[in-house]
N, C-alpha and C. Protein backbone atom coordinates (compact mmCIF):
# COMPACT_ATOMS: atom_id res chain seq x y z
N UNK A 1 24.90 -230.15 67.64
CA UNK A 1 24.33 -229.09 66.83
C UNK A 1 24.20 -229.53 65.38
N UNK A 2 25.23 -230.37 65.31
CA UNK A 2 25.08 -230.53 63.30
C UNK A 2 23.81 -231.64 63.31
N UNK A 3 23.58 -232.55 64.00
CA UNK A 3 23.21 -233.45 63.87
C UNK A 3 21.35 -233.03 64.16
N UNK A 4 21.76 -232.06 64.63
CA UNK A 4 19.76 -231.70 64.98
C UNK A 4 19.86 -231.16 63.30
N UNK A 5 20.68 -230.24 63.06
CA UNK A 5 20.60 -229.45 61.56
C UNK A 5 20.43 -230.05 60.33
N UNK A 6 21.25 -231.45 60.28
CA UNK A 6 20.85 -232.50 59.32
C UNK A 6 20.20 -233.52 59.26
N UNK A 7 19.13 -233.31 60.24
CA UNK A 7 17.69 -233.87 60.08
C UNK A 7 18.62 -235.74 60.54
N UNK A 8 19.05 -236.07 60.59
CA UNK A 8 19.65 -237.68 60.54
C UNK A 8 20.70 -237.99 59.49
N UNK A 9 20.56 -237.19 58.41
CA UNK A 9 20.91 -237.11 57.08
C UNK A 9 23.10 -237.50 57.80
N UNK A 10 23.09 -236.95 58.69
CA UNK A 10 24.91 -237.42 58.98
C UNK A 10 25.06 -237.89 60.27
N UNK A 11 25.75 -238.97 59.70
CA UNK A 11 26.24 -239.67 60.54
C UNK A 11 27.39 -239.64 62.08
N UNK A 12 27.11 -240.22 63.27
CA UNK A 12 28.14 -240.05 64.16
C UNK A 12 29.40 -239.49 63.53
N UNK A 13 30.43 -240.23 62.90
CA UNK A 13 31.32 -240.08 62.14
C UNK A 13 31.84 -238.94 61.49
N UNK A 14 30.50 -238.45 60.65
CA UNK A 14 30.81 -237.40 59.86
C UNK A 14 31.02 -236.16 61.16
N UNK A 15 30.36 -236.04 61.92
CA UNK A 15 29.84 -234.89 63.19
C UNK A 15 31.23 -235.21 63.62
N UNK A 16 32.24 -236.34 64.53
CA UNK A 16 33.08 -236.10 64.76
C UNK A 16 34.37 -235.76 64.11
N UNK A 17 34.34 -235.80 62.62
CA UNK A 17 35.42 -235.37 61.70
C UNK A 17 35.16 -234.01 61.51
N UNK A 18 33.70 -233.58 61.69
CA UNK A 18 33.75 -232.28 61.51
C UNK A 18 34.11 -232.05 62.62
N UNK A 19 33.87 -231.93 63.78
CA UNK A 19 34.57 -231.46 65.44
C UNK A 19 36.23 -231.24 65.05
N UNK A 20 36.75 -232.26 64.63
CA UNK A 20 38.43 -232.49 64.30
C UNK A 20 38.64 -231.57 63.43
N UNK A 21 37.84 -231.30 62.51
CA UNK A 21 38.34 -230.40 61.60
C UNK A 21 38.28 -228.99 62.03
N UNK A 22 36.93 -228.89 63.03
CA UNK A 22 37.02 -227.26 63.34
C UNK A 22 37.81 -226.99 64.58
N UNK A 23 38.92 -228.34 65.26
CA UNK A 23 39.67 -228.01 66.30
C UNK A 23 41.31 -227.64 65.71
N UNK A 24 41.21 -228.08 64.57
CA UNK A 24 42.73 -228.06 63.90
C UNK A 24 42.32 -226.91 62.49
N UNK A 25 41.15 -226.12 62.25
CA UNK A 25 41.11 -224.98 61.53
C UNK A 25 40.47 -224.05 62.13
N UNK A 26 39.92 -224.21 63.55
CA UNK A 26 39.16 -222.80 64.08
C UNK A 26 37.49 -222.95 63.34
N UNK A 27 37.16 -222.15 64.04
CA UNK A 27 35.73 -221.33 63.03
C UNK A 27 35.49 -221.15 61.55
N UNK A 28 36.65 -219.69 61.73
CA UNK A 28 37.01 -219.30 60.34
C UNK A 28 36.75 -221.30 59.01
N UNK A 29 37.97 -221.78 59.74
CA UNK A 29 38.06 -222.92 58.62
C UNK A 29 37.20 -223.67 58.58
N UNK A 30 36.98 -224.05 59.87
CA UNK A 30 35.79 -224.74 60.01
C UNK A 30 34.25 -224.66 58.98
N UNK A 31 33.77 -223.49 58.97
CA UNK A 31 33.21 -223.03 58.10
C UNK A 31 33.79 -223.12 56.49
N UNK A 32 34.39 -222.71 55.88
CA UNK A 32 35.17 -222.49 54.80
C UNK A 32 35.15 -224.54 54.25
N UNK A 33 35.59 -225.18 55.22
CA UNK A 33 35.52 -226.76 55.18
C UNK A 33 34.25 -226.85 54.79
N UNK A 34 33.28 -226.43 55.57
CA UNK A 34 32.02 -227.25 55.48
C UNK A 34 31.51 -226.86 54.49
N UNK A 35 31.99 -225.53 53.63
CA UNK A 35 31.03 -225.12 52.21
C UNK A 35 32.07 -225.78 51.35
N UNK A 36 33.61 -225.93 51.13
CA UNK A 36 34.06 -226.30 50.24
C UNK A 36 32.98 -227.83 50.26
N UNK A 37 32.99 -228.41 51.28
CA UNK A 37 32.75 -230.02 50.87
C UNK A 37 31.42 -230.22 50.65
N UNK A 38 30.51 -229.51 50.98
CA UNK A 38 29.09 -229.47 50.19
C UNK A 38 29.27 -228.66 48.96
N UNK A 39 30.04 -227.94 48.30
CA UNK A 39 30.22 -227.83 47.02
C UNK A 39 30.69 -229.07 46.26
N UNK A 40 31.98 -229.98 46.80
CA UNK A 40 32.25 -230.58 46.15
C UNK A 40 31.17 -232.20 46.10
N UNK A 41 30.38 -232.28 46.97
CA UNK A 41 29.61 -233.50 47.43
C UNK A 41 28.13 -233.15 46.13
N UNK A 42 27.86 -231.62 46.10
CA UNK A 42 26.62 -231.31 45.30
C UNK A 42 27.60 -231.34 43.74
N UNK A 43 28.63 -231.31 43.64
CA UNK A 43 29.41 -231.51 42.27
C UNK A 43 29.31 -232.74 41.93
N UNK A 44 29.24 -233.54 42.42
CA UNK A 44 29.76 -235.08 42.66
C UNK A 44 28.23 -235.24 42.70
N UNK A 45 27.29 -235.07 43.04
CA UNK A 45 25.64 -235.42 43.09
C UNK A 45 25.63 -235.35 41.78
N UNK A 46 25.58 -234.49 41.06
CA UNK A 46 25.30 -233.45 40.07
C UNK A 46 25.82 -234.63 38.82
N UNK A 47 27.11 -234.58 39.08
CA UNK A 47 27.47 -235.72 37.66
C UNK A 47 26.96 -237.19 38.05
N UNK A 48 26.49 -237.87 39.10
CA UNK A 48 26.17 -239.06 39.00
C UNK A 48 24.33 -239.18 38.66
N UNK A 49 23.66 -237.70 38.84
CA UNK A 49 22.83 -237.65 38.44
C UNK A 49 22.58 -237.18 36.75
N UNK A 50 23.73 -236.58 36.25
CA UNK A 50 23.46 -236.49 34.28
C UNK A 50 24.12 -237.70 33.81
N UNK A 51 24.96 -238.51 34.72
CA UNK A 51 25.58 -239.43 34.02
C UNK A 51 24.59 -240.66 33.93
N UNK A 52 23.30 -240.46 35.01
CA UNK A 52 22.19 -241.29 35.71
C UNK A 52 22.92 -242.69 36.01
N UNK A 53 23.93 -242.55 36.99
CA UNK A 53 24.48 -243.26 37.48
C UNK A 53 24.02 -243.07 38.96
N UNK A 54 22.67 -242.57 39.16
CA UNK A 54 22.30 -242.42 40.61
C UNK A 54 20.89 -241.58 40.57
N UNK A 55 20.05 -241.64 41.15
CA UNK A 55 18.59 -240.98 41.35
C UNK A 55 18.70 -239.79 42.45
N UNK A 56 18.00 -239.10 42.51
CA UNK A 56 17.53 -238.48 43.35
C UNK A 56 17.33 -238.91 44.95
N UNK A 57 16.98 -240.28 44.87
CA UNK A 57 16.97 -241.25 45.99
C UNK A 57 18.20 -241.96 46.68
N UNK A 58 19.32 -241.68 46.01
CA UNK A 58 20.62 -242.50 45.90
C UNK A 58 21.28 -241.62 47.10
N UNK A 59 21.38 -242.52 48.07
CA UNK A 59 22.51 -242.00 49.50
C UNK A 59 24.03 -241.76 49.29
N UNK A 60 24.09 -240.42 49.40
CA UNK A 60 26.10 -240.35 49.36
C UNK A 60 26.40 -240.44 50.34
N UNK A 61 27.54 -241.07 50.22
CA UNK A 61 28.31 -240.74 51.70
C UNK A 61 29.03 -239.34 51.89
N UNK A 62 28.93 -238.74 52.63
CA UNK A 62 29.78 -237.07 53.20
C UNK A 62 30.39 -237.18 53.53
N UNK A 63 31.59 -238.28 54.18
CA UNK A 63 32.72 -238.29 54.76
C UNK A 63 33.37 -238.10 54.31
N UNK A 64 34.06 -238.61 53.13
CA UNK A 64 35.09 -238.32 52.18
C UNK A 64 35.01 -236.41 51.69
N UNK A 65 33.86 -236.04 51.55
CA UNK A 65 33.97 -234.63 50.86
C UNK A 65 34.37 -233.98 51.86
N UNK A 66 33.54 -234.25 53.26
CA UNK A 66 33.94 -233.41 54.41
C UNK A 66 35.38 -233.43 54.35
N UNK A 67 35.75 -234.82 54.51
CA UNK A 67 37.67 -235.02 54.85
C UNK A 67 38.41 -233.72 53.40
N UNK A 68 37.88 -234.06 52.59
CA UNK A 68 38.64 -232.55 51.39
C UNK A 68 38.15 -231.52 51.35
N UNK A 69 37.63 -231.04 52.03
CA UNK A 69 37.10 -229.94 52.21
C UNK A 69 37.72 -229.50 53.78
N UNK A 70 37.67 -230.27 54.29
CA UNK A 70 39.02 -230.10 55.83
C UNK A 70 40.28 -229.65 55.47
N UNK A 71 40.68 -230.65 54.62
CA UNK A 71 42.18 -230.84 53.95
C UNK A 71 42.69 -229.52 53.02
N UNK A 72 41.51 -229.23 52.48
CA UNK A 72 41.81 -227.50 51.67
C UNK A 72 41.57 -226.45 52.74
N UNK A 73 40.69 -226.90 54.09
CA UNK A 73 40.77 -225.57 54.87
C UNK A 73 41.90 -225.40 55.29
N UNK A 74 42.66 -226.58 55.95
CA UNK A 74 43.49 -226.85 56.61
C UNK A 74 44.90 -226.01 56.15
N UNK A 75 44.84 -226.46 54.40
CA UNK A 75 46.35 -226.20 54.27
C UNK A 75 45.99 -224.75 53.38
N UNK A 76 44.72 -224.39 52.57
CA UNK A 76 44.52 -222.91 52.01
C UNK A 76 43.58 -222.08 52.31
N UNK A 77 42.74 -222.66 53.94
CA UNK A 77 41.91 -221.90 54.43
C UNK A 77 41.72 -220.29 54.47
N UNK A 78 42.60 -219.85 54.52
CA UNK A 78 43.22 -218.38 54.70
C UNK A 78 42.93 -217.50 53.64
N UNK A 79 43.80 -218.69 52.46
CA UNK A 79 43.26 -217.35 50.99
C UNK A 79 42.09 -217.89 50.90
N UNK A 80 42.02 -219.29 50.72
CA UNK A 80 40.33 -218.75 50.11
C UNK A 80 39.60 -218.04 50.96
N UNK A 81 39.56 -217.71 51.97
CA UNK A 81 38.39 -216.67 52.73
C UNK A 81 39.10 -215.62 52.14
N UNK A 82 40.24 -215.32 51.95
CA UNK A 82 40.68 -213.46 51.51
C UNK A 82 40.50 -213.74 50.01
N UNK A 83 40.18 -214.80 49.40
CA UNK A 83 39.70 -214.69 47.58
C UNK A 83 38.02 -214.14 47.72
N UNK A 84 37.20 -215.26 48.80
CA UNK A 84 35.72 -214.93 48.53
C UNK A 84 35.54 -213.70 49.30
N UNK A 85 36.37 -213.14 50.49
CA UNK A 85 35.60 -212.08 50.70
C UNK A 85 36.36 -210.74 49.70
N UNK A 86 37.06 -210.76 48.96
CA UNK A 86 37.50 -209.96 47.84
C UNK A 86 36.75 -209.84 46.59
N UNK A 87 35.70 -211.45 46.98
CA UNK A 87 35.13 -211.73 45.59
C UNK A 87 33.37 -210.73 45.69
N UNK A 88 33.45 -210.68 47.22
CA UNK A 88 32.11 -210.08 47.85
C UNK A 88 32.28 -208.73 47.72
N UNK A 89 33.29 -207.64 47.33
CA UNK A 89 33.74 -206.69 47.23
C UNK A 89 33.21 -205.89 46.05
């Protein structure tokens, strides 16, 4: 499923770390993982593109953000879903 969704854009790798991550955080985290680490991957775009230490054209790798973005579902998955849906309030 991820892999039709990201056009090619991720790799074997990344698809099975995400599987691992949504078997050891559920759904709930699972999810919560996958936006923390495209926040932190478009953060990380973001300064290598004002620092122009990278183009528009420049390939990141997602593994690493995915893996911290696992790693915060994992161990604060919980509040942050009871911070953002408090924040949706």
């Amino acid at each position: 499923m991820t892999a039709l969704l990201s056009r090619g854009g991720m790799g074997g790798g990344d698809i099975k770390l995400a599987a691992m991550i949504g078997a050891f955080t559920g759904l709930q985290g699972s999810i919560a993982a996958f936006v923390m680490s495209s926040l932190a991957g478009g953060l990380w775009a973001l300064y290598l593109l004002i620092t122009k230490k990278a183009d528009r054209k420049t390939a990141i790798k997602f593994g690493p953000f995915l893996a911290l973005g696992g790693w915060l579902a994992y161990l604060y998955g919980e509040r942050i879903l009871q911070a953002y849906f408090l924040f949706l309030r």
